[in-house]
C-alpha atoms as a PDB file:
ATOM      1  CA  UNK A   1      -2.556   4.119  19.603  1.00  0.00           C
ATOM      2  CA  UNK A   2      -5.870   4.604  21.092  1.00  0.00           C
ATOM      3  CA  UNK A   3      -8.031   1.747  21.808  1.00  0.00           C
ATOM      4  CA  UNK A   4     -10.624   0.604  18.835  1.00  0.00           C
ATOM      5  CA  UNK A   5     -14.069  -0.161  19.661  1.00  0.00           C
ATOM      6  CA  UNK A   6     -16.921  -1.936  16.936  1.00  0.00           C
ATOM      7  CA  UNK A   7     -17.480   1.626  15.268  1.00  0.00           C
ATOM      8  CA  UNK A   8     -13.981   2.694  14.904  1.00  0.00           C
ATOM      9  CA  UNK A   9     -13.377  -0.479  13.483  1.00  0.00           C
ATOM     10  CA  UNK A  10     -16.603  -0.053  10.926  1.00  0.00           C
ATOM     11  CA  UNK A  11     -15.860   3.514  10.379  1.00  0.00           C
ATOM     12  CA  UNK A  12     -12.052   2.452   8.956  1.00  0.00           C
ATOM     13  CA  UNK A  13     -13.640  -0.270   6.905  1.00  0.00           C
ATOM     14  CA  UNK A  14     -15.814   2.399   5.415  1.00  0.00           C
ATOM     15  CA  UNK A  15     -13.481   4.901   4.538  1.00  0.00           C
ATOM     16  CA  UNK A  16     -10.774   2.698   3.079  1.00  0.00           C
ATOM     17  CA  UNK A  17     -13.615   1.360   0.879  1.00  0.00           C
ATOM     18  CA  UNK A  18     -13.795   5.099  -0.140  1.00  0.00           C
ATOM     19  CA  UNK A  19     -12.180   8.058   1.304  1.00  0.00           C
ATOM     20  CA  UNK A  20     -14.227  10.278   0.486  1.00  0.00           C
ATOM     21  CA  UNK A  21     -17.537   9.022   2.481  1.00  0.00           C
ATOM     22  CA  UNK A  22     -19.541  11.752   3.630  1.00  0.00           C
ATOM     23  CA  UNK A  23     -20.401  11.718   6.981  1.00  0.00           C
ATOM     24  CA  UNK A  24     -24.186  11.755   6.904  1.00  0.00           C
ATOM     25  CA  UNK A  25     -23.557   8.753   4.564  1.00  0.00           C
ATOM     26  CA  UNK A  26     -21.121   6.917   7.322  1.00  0.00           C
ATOM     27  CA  UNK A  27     -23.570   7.596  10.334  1.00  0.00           C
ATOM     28  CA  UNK A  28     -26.352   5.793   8.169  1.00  0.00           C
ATOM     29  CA  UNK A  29     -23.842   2.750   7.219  1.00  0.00           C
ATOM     30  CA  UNK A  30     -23.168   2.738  10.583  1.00  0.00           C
ATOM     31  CA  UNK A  31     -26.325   3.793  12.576  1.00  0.00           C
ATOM     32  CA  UNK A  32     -24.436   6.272  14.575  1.00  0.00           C
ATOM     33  CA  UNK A  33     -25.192   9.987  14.741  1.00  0.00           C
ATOM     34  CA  UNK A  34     -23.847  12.241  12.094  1.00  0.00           C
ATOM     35  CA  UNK A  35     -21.672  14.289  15.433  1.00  0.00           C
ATOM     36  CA  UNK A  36     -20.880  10.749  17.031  1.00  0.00           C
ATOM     37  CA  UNK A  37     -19.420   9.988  13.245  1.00  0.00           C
ATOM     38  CA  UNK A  38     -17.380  13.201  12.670  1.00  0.00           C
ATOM     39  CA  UNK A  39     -16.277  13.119  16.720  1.00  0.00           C
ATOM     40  CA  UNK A  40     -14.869   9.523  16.385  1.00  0.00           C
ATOM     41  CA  UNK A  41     -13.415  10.668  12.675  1.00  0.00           C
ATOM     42  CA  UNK A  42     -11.782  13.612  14.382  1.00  0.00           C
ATOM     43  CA  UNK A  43     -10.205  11.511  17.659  1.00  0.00           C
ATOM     44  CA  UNK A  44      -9.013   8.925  14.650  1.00  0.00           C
ATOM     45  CA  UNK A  45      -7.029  11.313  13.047  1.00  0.00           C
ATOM     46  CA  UNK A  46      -5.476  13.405  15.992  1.00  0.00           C
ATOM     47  CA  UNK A  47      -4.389  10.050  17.239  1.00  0.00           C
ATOM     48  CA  UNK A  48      -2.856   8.732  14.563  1.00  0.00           C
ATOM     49  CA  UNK A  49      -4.784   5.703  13.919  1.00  0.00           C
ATOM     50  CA  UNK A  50      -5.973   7.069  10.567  1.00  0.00           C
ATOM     51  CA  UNK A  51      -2.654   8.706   9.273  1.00  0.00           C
ATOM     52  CA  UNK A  52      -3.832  10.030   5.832  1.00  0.00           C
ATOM     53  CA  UNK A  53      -6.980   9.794   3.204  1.00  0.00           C
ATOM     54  CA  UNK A  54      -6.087   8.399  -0.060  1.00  0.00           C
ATOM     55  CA  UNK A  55      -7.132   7.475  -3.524  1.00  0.00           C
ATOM     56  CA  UNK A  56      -6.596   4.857  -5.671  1.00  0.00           C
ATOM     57  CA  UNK A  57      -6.981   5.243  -9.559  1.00  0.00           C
ATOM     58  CA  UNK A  58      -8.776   3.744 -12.558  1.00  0.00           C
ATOM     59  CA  UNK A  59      -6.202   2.244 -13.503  1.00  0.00           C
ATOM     60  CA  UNK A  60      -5.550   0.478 -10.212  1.00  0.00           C
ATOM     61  CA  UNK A  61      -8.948  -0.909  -9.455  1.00  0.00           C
ATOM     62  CA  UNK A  62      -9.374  -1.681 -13.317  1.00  0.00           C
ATOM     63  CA  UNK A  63      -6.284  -3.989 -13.378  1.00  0.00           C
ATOM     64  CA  UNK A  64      -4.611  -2.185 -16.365  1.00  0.00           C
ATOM     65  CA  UNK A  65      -0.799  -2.184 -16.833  1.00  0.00           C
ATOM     66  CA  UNK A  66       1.748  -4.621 -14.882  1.00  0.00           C
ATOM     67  CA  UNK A  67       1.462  -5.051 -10.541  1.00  0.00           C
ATOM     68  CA  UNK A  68       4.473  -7.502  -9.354  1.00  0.00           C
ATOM     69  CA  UNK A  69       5.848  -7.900  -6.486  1.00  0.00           C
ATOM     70  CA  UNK A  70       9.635  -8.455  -6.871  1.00  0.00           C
ATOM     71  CA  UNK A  71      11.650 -10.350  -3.126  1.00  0.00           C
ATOM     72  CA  UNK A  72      15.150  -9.183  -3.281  1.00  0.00           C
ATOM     73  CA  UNK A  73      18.329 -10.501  -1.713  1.00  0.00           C
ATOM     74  CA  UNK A  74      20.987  -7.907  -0.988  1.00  0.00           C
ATOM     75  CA  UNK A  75      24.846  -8.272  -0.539  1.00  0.00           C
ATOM     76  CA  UNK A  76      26.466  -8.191   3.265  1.00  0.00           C
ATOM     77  CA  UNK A  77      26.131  -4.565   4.465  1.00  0.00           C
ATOM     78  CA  UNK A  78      24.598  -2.786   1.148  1.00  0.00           C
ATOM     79  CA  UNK A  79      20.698  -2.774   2.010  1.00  0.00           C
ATOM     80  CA  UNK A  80      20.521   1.135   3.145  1.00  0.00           C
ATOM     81  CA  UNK A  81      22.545   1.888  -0.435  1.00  0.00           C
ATOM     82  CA  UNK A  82      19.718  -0.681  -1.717  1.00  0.00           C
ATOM     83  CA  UNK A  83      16.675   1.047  -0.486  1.00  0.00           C
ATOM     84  CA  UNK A  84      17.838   4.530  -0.900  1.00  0.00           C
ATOM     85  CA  UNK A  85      18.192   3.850  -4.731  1.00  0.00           C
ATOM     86  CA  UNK A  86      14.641   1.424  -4.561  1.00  0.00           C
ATOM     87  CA  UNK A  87      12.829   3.992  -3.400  1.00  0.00           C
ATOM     88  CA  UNK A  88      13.870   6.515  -6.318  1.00  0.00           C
ATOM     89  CA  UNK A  89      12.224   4.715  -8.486  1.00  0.00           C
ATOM     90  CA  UNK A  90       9.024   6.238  -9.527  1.00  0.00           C
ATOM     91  CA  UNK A  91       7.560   2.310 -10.321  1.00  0.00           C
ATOM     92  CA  UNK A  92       8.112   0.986  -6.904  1.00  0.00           C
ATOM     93  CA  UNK A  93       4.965   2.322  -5.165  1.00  0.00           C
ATOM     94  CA  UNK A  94       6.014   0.472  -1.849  1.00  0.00           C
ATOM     95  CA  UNK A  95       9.212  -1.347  -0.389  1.00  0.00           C
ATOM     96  CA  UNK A  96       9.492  -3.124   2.421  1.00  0.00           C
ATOM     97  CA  UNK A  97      12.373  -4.847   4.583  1.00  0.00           C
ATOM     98  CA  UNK A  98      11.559  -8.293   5.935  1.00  0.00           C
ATOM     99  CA  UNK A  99      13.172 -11.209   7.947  1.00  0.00           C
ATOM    100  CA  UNK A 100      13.827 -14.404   6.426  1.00  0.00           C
ATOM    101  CA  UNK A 101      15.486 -15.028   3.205  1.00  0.00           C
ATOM    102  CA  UNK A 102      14.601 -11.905   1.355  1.00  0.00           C
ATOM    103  CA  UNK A 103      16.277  -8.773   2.349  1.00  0.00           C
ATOM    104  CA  UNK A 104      13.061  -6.439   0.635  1.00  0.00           C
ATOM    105  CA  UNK A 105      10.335  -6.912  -1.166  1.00  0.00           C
ATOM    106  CA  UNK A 106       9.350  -4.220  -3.584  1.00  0.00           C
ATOM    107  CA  UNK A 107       5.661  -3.505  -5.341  1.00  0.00           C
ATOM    108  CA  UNK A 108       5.671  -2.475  -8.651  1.00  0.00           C
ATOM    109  CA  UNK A 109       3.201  -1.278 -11.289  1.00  0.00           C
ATOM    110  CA  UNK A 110       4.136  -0.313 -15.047  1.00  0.00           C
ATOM    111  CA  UNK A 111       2.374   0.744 -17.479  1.00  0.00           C
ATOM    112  CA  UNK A 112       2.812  -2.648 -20.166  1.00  0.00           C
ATOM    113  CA  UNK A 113       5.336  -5.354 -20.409  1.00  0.00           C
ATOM    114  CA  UNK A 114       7.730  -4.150 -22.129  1.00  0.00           C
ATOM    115  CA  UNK A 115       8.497  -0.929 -19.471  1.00  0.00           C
ATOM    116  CA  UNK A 116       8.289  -3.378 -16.596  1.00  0.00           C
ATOM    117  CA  UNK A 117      10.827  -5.498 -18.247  1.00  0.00           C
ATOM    118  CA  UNK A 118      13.099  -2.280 -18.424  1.00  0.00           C
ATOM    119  CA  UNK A 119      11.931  -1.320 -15.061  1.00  0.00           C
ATOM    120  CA  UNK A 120      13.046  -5.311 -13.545  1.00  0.00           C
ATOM    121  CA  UNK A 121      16.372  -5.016 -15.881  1.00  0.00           C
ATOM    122  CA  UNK A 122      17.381  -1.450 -13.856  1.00  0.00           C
ATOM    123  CA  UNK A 123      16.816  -3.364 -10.499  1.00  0.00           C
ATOM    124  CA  UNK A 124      18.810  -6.005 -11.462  1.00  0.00           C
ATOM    125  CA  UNK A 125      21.899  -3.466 -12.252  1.00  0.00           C
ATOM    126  CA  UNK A 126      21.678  -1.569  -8.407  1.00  0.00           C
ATOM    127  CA  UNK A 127      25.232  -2.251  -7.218  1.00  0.00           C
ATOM    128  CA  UNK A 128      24.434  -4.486  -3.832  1.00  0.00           C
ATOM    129  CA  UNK A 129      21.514  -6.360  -5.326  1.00  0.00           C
ATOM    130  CA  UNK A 130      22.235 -10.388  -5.233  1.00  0.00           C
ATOM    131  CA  UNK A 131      18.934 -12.142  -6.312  1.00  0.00           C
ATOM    132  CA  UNK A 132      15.754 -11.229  -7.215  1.00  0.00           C
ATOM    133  CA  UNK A 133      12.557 -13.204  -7.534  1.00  0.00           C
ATOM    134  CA  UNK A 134       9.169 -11.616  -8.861  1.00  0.00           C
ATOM    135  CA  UNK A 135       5.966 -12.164  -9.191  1.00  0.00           C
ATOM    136  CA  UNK A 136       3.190 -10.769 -11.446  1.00  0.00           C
ATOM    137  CA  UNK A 137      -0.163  -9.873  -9.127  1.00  0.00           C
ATOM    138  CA  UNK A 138      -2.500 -11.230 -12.027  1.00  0.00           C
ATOM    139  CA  UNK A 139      -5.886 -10.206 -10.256  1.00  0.00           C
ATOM    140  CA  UNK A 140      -7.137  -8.201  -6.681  1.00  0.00           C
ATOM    141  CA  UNK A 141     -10.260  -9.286  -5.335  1.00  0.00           C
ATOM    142  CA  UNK A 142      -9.883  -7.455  -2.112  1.00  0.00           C
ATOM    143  CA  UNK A 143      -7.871  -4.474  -1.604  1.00  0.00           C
ATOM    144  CA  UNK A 144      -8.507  -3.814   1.800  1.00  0.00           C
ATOM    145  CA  UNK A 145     -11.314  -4.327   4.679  1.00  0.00           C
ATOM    146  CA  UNK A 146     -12.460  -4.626   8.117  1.00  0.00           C
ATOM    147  CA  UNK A 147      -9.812  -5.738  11.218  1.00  0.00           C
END
């Protein structure tokens, strides 16, 4: 990882905010040169620091259908059977492993109720799977932002 100044920093902020930022738009946010922007963008990317350029939907920033996150507890040995079978699931847009009592903790997003009940009730049945404990995400005010 390469070493982030005040402009990389505002630059990231920027483009998470929206992806697609044009550069003469980014060198006036940030007051640096359209060639100082797209050099800086460049050295971001080749080292790694900015990984990928992304979207996020309508539905996503509009709040429709069901967000949870769902902390699961796995039996003895079972949580690479777990995750392998987590991460087929087309609802779980993110899983993580953690320390502490929960063994993962899954993001979701359904389209209504009634599919994310289904969608909970098939997690429930992966052989290994102990506890669960979930939580609807009711409202985002910030998705992401500066460092």
């Amino acid at each position: 990882m390469i070493s982030l100044d005040d402009l990389d920093h505002a630059l990231i902020s920027a483009l998470r905010h929206n992806a697609r930022m044009p550069v003469s738009s980014l060198a006036a946010t940030t007051g640096a040169s359209r060639a100082t922007v797209a050099a800086r963008i460049e050295r971001l990317v080749s080292s790694g620091t900015i990984a990928a350029f992304t979207i996020r939907t309508g539905a996503e920033l509009s709040g429709s259908g069901v967000r949870a996150i769902v902390m699961i507890e796995v039996h003895g040995k079972m949580a690479d059977r777990v995750a392998t079978q987590l991460r087929g699931l087309p609802q779980v847009r993110a899983l993580h492993s953690t320390n502490g009592r929960w063994d993962f903790i899954a993001e979701l997003e359904d389209k209504d109720l009634a599919t994310f009940d289904e969608t909970l009730r098939l997690i429930r049945l992966i052989d290994g799977i102990n506890l669960t404990e979930t939580n609807i995400l009711l409202k985002t005010s910030k998705i992401s932002g500066a460092f």
